[in-house]
Protein backbone atom coordinates (compact mmCIF):
# COMPACT_ATOMS: atom_id res chain seq x y z
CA UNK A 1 8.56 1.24 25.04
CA UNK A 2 9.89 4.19 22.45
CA UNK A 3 8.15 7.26 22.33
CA UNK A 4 5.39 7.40 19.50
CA UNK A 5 5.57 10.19 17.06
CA UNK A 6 2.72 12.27 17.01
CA UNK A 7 0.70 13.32 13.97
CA UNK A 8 2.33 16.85 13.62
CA UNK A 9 5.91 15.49 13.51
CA UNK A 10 5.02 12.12 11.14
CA UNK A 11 3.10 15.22 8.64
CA UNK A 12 6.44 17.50 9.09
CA UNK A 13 8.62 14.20 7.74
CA UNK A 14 6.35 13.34 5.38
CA UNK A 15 6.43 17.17 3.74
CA UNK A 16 9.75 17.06 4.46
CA UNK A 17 9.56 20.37 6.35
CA UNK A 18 11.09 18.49 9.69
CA UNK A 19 13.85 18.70 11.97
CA UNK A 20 13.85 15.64 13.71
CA UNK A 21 15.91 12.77 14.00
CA UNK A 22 13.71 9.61 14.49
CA UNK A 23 11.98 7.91 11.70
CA UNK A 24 8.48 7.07 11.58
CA UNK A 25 7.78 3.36 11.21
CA UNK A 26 4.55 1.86 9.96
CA UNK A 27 4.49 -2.38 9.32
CA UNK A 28 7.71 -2.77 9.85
CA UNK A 29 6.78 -5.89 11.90
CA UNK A 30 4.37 -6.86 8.51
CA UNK A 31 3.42 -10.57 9.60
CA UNK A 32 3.80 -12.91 6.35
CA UNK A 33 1.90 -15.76 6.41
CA UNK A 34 2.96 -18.02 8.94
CA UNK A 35 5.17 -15.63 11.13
CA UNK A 36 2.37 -14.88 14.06
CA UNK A 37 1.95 -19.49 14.16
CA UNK A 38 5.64 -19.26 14.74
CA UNK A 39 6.84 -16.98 17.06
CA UNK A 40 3.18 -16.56 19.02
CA UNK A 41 3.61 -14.45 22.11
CA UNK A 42 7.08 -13.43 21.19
CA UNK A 43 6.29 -11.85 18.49
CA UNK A 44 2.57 -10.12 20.26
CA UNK A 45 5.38 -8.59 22.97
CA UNK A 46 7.84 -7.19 20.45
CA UNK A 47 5.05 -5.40 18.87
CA UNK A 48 3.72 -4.40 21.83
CA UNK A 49 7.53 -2.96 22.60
CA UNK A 50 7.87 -1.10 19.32
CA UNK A 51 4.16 0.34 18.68
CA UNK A 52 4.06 1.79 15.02
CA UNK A 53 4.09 5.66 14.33
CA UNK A 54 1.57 5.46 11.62
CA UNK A 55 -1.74 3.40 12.57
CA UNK A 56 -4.06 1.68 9.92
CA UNK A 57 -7.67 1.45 9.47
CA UNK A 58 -9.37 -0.91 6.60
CA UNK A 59 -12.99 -0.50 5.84
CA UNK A 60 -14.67 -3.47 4.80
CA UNK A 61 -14.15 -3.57 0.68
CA UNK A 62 -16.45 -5.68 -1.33
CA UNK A 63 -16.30 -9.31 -1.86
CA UNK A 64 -15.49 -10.37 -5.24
CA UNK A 65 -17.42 -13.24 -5.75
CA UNK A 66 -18.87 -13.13 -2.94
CA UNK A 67 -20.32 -10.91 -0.20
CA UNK A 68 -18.57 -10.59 2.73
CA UNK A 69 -21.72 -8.80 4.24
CA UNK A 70 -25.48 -9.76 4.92
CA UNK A 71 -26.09 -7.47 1.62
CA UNK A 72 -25.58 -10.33 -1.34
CA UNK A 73 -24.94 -7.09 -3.88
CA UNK A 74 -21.84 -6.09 -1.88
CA UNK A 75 -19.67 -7.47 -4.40
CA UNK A 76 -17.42 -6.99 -8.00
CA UNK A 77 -19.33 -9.79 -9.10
CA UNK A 78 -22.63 -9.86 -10.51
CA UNK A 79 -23.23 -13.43 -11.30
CA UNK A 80 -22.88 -16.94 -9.49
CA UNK A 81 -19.24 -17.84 -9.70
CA UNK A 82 -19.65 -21.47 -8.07
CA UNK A 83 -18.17 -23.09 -11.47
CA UNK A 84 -15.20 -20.69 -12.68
CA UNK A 85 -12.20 -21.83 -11.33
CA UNK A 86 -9.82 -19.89 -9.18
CA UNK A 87 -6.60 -18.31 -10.13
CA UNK A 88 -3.25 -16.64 -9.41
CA UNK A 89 -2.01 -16.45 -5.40
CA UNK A 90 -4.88 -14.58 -4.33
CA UNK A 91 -6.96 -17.56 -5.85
CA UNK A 92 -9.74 -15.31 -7.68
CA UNK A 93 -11.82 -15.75 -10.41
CA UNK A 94 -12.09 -14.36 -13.54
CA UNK A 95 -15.12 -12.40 -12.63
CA UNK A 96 -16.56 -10.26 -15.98
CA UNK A 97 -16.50 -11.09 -19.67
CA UNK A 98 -16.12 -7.94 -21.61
CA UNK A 99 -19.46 -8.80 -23.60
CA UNK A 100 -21.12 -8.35 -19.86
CA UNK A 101 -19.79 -4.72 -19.43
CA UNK A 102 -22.52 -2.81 -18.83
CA UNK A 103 -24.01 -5.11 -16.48
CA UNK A 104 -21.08 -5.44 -14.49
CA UNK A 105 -21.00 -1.76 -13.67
CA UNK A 106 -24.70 -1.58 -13.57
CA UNK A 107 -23.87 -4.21 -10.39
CA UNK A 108 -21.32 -2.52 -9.24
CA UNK A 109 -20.89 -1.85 -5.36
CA UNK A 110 -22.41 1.25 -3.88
CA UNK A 111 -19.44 3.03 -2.28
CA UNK A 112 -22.16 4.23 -0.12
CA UNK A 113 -22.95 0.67 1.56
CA UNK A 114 -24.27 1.09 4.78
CA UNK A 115 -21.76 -0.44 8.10
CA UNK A 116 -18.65 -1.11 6.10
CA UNK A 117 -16.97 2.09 7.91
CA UNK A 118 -18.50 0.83 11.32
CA UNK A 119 -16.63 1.41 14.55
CA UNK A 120 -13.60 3.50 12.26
CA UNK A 121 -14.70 6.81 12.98
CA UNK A 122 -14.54 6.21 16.92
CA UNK A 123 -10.93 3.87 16.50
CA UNK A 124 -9.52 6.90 14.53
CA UNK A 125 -10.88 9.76 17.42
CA UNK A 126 -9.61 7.35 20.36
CA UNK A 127 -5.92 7.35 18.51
CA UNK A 128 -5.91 11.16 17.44
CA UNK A 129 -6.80 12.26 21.08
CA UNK A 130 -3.44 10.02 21.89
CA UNK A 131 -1.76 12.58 19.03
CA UNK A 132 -1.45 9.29 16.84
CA UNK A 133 -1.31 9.42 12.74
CA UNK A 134 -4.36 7.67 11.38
CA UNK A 135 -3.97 6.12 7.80
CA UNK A 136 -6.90 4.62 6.52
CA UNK A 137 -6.59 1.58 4.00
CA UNK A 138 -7.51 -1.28 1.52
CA UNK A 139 -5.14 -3.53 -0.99
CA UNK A 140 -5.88 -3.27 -4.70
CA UNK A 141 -6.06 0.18 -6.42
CA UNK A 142 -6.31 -0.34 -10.00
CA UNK A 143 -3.86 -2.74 -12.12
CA UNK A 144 -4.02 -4.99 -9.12
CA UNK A 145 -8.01 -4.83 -9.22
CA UNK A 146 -7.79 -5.46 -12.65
CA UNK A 147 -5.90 -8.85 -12.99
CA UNK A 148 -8.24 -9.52 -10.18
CA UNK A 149 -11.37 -9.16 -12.09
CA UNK A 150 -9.69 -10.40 -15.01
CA UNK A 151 -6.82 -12.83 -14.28
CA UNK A 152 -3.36 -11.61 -15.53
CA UNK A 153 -3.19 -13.35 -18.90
CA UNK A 154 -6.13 -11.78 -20.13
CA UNK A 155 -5.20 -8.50 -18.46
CA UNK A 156 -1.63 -8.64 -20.50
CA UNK A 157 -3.84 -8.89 -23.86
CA UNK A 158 -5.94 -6.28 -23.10
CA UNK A 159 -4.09 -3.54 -22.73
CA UNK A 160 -3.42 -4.05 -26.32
CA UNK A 161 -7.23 -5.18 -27.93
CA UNK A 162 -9.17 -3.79 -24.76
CA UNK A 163 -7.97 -0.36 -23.79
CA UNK A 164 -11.13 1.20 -24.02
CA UNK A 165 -12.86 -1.53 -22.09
CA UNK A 166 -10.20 -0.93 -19.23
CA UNK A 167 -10.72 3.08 -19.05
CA UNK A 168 -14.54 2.34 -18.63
CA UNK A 169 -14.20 0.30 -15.38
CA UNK A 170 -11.19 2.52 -14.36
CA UNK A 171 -13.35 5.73 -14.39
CA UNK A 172 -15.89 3.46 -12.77
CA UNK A 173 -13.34 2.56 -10.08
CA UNK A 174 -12.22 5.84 -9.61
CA UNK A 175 -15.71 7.22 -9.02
CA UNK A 176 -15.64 4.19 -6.06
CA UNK A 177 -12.65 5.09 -4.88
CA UNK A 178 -13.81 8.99 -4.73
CA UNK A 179 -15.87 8.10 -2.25
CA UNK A 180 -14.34 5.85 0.31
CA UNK A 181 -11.57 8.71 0.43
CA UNK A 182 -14.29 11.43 1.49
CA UNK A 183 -15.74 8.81 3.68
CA UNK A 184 -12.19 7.92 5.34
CA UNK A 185 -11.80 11.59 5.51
CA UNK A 186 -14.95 12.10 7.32
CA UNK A 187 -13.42 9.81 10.02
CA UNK A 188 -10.53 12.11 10.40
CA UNK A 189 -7.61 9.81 8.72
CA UNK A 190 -4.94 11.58 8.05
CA UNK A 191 -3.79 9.72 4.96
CA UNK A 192 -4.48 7.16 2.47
CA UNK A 193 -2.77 4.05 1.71
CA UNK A 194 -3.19 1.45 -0.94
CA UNK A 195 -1.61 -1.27 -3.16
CA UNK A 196 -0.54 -1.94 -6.94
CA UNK A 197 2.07 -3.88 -7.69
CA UNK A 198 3.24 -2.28 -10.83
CA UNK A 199 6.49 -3.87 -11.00
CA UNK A 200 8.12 -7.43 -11.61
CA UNK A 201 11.70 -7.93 -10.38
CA UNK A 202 13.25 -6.44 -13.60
CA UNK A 203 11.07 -3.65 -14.82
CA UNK A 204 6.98 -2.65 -14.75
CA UNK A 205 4.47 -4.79 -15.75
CA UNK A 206 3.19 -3.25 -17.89
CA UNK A 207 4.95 -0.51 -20.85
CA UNK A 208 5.55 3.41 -19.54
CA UNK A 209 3.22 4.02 -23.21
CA UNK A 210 0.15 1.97 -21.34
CA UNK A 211 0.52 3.34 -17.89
CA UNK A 212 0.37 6.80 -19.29
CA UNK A 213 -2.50 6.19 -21.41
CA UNK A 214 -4.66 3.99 -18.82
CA UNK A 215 -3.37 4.58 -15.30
CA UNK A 216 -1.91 8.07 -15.22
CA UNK A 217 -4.54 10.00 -15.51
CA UNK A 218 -6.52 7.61 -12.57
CA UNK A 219 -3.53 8.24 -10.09
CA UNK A 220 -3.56 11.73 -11.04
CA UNK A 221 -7.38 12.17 -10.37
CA UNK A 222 -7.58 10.46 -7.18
CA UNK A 223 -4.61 11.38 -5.77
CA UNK A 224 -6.10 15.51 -6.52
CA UNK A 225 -9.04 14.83 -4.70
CA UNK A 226 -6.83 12.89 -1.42
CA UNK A 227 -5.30 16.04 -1.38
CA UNK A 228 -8.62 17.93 -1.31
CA UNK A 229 -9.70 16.34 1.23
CA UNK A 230 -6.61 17.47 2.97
CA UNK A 231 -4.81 13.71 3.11
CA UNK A 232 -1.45 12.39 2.11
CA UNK A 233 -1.47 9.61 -0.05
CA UNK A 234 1.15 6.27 0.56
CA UNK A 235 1.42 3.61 -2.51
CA UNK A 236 3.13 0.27 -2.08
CA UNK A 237 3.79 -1.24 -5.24
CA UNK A 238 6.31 -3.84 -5.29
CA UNK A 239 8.67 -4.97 -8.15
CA UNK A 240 10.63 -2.35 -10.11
CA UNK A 241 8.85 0.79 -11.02
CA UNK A 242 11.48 2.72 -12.21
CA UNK A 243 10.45 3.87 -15.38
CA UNK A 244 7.11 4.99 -13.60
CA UNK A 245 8.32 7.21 -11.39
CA UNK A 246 8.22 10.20 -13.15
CA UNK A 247 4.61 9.61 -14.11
CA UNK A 248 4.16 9.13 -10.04
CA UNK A 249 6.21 12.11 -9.14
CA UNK A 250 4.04 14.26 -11.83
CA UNK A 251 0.75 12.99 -10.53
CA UNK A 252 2.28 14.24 -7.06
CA UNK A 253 2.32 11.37 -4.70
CA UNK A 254 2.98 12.15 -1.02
CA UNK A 255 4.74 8.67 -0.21
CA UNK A 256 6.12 5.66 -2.38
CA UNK A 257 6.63 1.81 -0.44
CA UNK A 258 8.98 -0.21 -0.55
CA UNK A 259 11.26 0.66 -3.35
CA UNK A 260 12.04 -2.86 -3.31
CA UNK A 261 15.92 -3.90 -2.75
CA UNK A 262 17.23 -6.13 -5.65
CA UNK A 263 14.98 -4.59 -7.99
CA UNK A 264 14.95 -0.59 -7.83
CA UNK A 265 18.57 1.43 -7.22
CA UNK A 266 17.79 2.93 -4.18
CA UNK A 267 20.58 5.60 -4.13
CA UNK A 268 19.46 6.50 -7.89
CA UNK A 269 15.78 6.72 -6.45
CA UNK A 270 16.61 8.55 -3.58
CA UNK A 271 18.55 11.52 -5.75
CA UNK A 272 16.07 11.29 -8.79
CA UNK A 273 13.24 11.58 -6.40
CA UNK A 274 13.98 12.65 -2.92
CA UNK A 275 12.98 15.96 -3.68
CA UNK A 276 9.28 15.14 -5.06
CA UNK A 277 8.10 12.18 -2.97
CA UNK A 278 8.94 10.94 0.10
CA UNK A 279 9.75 7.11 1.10
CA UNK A 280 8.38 4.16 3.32
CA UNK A 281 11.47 2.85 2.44
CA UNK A 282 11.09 -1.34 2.89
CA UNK A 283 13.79 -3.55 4.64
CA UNK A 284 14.28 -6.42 2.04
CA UNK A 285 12.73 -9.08 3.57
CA UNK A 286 13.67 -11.38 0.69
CA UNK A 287 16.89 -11.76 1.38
CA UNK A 288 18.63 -9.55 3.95
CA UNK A 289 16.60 -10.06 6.97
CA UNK A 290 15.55 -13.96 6.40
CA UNK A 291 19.07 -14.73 5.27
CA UNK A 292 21.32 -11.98 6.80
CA UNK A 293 23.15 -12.32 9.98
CA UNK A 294 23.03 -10.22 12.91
CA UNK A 295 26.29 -7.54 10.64
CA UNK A 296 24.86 -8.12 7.33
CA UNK A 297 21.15 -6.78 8.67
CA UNK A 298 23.09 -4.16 10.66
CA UNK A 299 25.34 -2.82 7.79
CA UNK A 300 22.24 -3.24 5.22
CA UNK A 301 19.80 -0.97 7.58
CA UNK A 302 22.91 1.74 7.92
CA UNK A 303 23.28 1.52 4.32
CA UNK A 304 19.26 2.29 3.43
CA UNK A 305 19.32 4.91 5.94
CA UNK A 306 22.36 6.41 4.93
CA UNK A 307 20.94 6.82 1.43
CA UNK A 308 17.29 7.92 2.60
CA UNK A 309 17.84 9.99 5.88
CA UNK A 310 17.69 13.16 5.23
CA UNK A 311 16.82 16.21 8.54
CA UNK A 312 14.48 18.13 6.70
CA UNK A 313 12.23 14.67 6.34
CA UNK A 314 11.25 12.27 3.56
CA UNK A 315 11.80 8.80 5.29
CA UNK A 316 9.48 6.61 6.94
CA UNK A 317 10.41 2.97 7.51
CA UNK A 318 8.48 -0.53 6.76
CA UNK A 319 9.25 -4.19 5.81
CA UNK A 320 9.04 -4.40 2.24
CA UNK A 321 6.83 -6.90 2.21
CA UNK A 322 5.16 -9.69 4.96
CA UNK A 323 7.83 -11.00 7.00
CA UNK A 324 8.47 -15.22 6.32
CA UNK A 325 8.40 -17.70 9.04
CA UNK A 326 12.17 -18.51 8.04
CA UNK A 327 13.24 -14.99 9.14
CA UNK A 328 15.21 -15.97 12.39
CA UNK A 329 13.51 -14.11 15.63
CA UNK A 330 16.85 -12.36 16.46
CA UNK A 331 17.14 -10.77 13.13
CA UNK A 332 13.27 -8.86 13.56
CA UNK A 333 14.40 -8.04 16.88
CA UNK A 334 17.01 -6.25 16.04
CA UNK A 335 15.90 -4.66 12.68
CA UNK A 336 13.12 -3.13 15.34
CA UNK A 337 15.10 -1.89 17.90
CA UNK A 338 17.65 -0.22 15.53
CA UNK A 339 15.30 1.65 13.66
CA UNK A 340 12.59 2.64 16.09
CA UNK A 341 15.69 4.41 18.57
CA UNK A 342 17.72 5.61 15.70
CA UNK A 343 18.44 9.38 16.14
């Protein structure tokens, strides 16, 4: 079994104030759906081989239209949903009508909910007495929440004829999110990670113009008061977000995933931005590892670490995205072993 980085070291990398020579991994065994039905106890002992640096913790988020708790309020929803059809890969539903604003955030979740952080605050002491990194998490920050709510066609019409709509629930999701930081921070994570896939293979989804007027200023709040409350935050955004990165480098972010090979230039993100952020950087997993062999993974893994490694810090390592069940067994294998005993 490697040796684990402990929390001290992963922080030094991550401020790129280090002088070490491993690189901290977190998912980079990210089971996509299928993988664990496939390779079963193979796959259990691997993991088991090549335990992750950086160590997750979700809290229970609210159902959309549904509860996932005994509390039927603990939920984005605020009416019965049975009828609307479901949409999109995550099969939601379009869950608010703009006309039903103000009761939608008068039903909004109480980040305060009673049990949803159960058990966390013990997990996270029984790993940080062990030295480990504790990063507590949930998917869907605030573009991603909003096609959820939404659906993504509407979403793509209102940032032009619903702006003001959208800055409403993102204040009101901020406010949320405000919260479950100080309450991951009273646990004693030591960063924060969550999702928004900004980007679509070619470019952002949405124009630089709109993420500076809706989402900037949201990033740049939350990712103040992470910092507060003395965290690092970690984004994963897939797609190419490019032409967002300066808005993400002003609003300070500790730690961008995957920068996603085949859409972003990772050598131009790497100089642009190696000095402002540092980088889970993500093995492609849409085409390297599933379709690589054994030379083409090794050469592509020397390549992204050739352009990210640097001594002083700034690279952690993850699969971009979840691994597919038509990823061959001996490619993971070795993607693991290489990075977790690089030096």
């Amino acid at each position: 079994m490697k040796r684990i980085l402990d929390r001290e070291e992963v922080k030094a990398i991550i401020d790129r104030r280090a002088h070490h020579a491993a690189i901290p991994t977190m998912q980079l065994c990210w089971r996509g759906e299928g993988l664990i039905e496939k390779y079963g106890d193979r796959l259990l002992a691997l993991e088991k081989e090549y335990p992750e640096d950086l160590i997750t913790f979700y809290y229970q988020e609210p159902g959309y239209g549904v509860s996932p708790t005994k509390n039927p309020e603990y939920r984005y929803g605020y009416k019965d949903y049975s009828r609307v059809a479901a949409h999109g890969a995550g099969q939601t539903q379009d869950l608010i009508d703009w006309s039903e604003l103000d009761e939608f955030l008068e039903k909004f979740p109480d980040p305060h909910e009673p049990h949803v952080f159960d058990g966390i605050p013990e997990a996270v002491k029984k790993q940080k007495d062990t030295g480990r990194y504790c990063v507590g998490m949930w998917w869907r920050l605030f573009h991603e929440k909003f096609w959820a709510l939404r659906g993504m066609e509407n979403l793509m019409l209102d940032y032009y004829d619903n702006m003001d709509c959208l800055k409403i629930m993102g204040q009101k999701f901020l406010e949320y999110y405000k919260v479950i930081v100080e309450r991951y921070a009273e646990c004693g994570v030591d960063a924060i990670f969550s999702s928004d896939d900004l980007g679509h293979q070619r470019g952002p989804m949405m124009s630089p113009e709109i993420f500076e007027t809706l989402y900037f200023p949201l990033y740049k709040e939350l990712i103040e008061h992470i910092h507060k409350c003395g965290m690092h935050f970690i984004l994963h955004s897939c797609g190419d977000n490019s032409l967002l990165m300066p808005y993400l480098a002003e609003a300070k972010l500790d730690v961008f995933h995957p920068v996603q090979a085949g859409c972003m230039d990772m050598q131009e993100t790497a100089e642009k931005y190696g000095e402002k952020m540092s980088f889970l950087v993500g093995v492609d997993v849409q085409h390297l590892l599933p379709e690589g062999s054994l030379e083409e993974v090794r050469a592509g893994l020397e390549k992204m670490v050739q352009i990210f490694y640097k001594e002083k810090g700034g690279m952690l390592v993850a699969a971009g995205n979840g691994i597919m069940p038509d990823t061959p067994f001996e490619n993971i294998e070795f993607m693991l072993k290489m990075l977790n005993s690089y030096r």
